[in-house]
Every structure is written in C-alpha cells, then in structure tokens.
C-alpha atoms as a PDB file:
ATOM      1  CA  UNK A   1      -0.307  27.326  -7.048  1.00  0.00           C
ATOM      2  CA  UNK A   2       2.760  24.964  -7.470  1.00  0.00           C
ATOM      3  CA  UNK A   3       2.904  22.730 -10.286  1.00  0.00           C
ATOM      4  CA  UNK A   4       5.681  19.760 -10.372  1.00  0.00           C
ATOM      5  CA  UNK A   5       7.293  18.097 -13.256  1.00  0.00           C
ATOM      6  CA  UNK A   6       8.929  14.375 -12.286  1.00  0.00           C
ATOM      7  CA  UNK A   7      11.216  13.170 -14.802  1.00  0.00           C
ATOM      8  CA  UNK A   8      14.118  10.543 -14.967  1.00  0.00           C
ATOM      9  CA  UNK A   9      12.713   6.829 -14.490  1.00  0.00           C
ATOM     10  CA  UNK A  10      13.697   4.319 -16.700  1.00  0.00           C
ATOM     11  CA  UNK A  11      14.570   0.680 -16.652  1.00  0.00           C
ATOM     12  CA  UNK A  12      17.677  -0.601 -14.849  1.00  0.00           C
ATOM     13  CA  UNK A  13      19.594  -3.421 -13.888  1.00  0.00           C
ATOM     14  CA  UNK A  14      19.862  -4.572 -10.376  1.00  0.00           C
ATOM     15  CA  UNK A  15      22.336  -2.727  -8.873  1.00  0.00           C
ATOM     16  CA  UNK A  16      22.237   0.157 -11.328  1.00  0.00           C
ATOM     17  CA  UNK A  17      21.541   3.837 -10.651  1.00  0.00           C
ATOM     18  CA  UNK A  18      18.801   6.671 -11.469  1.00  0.00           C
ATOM     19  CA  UNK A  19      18.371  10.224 -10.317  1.00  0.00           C
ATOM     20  CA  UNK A  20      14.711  11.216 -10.530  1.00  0.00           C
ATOM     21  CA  UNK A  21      14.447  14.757 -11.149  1.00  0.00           C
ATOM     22  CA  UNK A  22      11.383  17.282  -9.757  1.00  0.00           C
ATOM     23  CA  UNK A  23      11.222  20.726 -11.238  1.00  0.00           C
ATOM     24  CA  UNK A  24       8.649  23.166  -9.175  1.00  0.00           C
ATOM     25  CA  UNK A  25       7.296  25.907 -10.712  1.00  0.00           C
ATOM     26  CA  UNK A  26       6.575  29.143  -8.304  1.00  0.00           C
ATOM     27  CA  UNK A  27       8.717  31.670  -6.453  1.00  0.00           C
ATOM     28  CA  UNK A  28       8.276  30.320  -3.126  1.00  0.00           C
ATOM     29  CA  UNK A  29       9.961  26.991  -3.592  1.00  0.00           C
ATOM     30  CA  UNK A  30      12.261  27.475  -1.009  1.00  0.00           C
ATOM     31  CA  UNK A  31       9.321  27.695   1.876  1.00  0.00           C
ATOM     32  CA  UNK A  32       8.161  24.050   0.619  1.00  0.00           C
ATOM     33  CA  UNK A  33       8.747  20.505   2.406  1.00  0.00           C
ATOM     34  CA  UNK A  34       9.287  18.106  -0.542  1.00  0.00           C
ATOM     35  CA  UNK A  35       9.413  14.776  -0.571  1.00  0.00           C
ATOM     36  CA  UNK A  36       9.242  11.434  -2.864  1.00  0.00           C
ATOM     37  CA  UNK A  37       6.408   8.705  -2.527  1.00  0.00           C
ATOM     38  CA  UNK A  38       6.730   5.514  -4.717  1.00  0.00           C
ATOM     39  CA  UNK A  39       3.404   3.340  -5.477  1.00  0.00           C
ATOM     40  CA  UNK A  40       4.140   0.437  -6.701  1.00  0.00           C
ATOM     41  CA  UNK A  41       1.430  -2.288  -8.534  1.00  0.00           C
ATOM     42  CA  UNK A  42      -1.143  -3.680  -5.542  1.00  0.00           C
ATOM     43  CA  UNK A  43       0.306  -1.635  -2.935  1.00  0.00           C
ATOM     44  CA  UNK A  44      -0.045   0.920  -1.308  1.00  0.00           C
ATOM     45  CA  UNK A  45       1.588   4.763  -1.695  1.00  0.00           C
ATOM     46  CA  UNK A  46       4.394   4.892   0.799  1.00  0.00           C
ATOM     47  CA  UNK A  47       6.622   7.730   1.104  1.00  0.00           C
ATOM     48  CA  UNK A  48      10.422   6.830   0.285  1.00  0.00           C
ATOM     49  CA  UNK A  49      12.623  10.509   1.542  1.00  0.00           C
ATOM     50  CA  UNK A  50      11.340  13.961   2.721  1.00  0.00           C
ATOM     51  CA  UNK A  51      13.190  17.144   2.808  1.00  0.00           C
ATOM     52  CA  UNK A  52      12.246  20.454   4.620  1.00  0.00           C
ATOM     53  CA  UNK A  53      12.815  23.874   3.497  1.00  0.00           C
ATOM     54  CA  UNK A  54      16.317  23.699   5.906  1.00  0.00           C
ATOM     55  CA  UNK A  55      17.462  20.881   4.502  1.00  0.00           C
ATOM     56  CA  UNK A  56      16.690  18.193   6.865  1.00  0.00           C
ATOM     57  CA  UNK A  57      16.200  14.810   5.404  1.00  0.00           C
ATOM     58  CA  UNK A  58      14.663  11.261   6.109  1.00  0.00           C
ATOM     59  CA  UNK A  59      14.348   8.456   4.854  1.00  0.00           C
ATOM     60  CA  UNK A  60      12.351   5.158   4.865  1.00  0.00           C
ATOM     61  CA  UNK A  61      13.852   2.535   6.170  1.00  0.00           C
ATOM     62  CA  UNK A  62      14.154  -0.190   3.116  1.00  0.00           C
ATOM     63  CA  UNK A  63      16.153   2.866   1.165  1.00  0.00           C
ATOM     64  CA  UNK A  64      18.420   3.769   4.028  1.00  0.00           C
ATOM     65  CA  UNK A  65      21.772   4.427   2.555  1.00  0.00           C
ATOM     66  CA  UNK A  66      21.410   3.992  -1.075  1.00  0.00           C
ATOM     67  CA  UNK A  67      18.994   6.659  -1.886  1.00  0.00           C
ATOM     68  CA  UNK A  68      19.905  10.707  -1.204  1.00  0.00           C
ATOM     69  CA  UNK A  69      17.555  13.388  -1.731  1.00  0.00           C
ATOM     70  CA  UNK A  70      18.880  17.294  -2.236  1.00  0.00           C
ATOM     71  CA  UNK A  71      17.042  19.827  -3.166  1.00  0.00           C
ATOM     72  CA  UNK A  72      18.478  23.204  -5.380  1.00  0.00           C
ATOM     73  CA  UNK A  73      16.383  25.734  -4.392  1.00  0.00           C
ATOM     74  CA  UNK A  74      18.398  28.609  -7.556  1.00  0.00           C
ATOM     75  CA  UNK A  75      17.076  25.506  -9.427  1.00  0.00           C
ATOM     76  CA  UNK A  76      13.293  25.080  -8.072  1.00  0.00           C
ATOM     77  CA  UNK A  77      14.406  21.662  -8.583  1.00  0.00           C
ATOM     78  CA  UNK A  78      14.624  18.467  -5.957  1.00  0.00           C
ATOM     79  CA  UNK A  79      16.515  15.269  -6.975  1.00  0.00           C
ATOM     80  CA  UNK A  80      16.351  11.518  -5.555  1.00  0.00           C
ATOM     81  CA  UNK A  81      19.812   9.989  -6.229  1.00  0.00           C
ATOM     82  CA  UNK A  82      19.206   6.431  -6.153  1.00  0.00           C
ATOM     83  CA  UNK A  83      21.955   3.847  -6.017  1.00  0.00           C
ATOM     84  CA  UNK A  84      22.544  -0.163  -5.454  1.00  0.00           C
ATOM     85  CA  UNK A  85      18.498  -0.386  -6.845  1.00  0.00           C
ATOM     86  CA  UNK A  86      16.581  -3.622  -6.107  1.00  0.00           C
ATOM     87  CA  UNK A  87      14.087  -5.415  -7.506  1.00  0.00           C
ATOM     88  CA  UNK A  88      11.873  -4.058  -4.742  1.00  0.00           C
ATOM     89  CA  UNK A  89      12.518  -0.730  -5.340  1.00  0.00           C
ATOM     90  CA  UNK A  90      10.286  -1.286  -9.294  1.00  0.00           C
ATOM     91  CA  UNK A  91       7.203   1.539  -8.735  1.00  0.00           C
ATOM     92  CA  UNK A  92       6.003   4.802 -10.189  1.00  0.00           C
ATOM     93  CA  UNK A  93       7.640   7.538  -8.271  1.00  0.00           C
ATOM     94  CA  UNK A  94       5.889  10.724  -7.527  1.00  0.00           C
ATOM     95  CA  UNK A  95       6.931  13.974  -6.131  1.00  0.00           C
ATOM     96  CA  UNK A  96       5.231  15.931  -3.618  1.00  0.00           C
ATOM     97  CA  UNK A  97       5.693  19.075  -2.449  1.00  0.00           C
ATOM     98  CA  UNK A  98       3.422  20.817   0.914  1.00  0.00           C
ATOM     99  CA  UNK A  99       2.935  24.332   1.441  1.00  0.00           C
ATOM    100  CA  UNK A 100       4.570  25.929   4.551  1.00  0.00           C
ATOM    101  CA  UNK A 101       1.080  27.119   6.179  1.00  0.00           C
ATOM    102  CA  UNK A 102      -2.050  25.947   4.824  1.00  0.00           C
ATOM    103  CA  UNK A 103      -0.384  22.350   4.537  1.00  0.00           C
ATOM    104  CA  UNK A 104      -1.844  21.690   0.761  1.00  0.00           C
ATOM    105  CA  UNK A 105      -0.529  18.950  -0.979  1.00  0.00           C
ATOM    106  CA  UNK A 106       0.809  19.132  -4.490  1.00  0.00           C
ATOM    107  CA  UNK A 107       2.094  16.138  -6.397  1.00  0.00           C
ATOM    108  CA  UNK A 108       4.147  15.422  -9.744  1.00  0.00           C
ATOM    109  CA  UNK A 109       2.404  12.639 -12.685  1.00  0.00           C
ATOM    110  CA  UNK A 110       4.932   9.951 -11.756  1.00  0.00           C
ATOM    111  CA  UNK A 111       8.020   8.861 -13.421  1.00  0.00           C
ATOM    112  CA  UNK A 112       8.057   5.098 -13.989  1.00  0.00           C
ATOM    113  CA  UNK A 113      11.191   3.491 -12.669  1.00  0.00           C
ATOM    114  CA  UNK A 114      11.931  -0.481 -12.981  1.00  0.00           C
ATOM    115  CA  UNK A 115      14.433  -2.520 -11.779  1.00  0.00           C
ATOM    116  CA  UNK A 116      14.790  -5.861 -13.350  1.00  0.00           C
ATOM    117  CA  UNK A 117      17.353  -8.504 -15.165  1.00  0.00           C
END
C-alpha cells in the first residue's frame, strides 16, 4: 500500500510561484509513475505533468514551460515547481502515484492552490 501526503498550495499573485510537495510512503517508490492532476470548481480532473520511474516527464499543454516536475526518489518525495501562475491555473491539486504492475491508482487529499489579485 502507498499512501501520499500533498502539501504546499496557498494563495498567490498572478505571476507568483509555488512548489507543491508529495511525500510517498513505501519502499518501492522508485518503481512508481507519479504524476499531478488539478480539478478545478465545475470541471473536470485533468492531469497537469507525469513522471516515470526513469525520469521521463510530460506535460499538459496550457503548463508547458512554466511548470517542472522532479521527483527525489532518497526523498520518497515528488515536487511540481510552478512558475509565471495564472488565473487559470486556481484548482485543488492532487498527486497520484500508479503501481508498476497491477496499474492501481493511489492519490494524495489535494492541496488547494489559488491564483488571484
């Protein structure tokens, strides 16, 4: 069983930063695809940046070049830098993390991140 911890929204100007933190608990972190999903009020879930267990990343494309996601795997932690924010970007963030074989799904609560004047 994996169980994730999402931390690190707040409220920010337009323009501002966040990093969004995701601590995993478990010893086979490292075998896990993460990514980050955003759901924001009246819409529906969409996913925002992925990362496999080698490090590949992508990205959707409204968040192309201003967001990065890493992942520290000493840490069990993944991080979503996220720069020049919009208005747009206002949603609760959730991390997600899917097992290597069986392809389970295992998600975060949701960090609350707004972007407004």
């Amino acid at each position: 069983q994996v169980q994730l911890v999402d931390s690190g929204g707040d409220l920010v100007q337009p323009g501002g930063s966040l990093r969004l933190s995701c601590a995993a608990s478990g010893n086979i972190f490292r075998f896990y695809a993460m990514g980050w999903y955003r759901q924001a009020p009246g819409k529906q879930r969409e996913l925002v940046a992925t990362i496999t267990s080698g490090g590949s990343t992508n990205y959707a494309d409204s968040v192309k070049g201003r967001f990065t996601i890493s992942r520290d795997n000493a840490k069990n932690t993944v991080y979503l830098q996220m720069n020049s924010l919009k208005p747009e970007d206002t949603a609760v963030y959730y991390c997600n993390a899917v097992a290597p074989v069986s392809r389970a799904d295992y998600w975060g609560q949701g960090t609350q991140v707004t972007v407004s004047s």
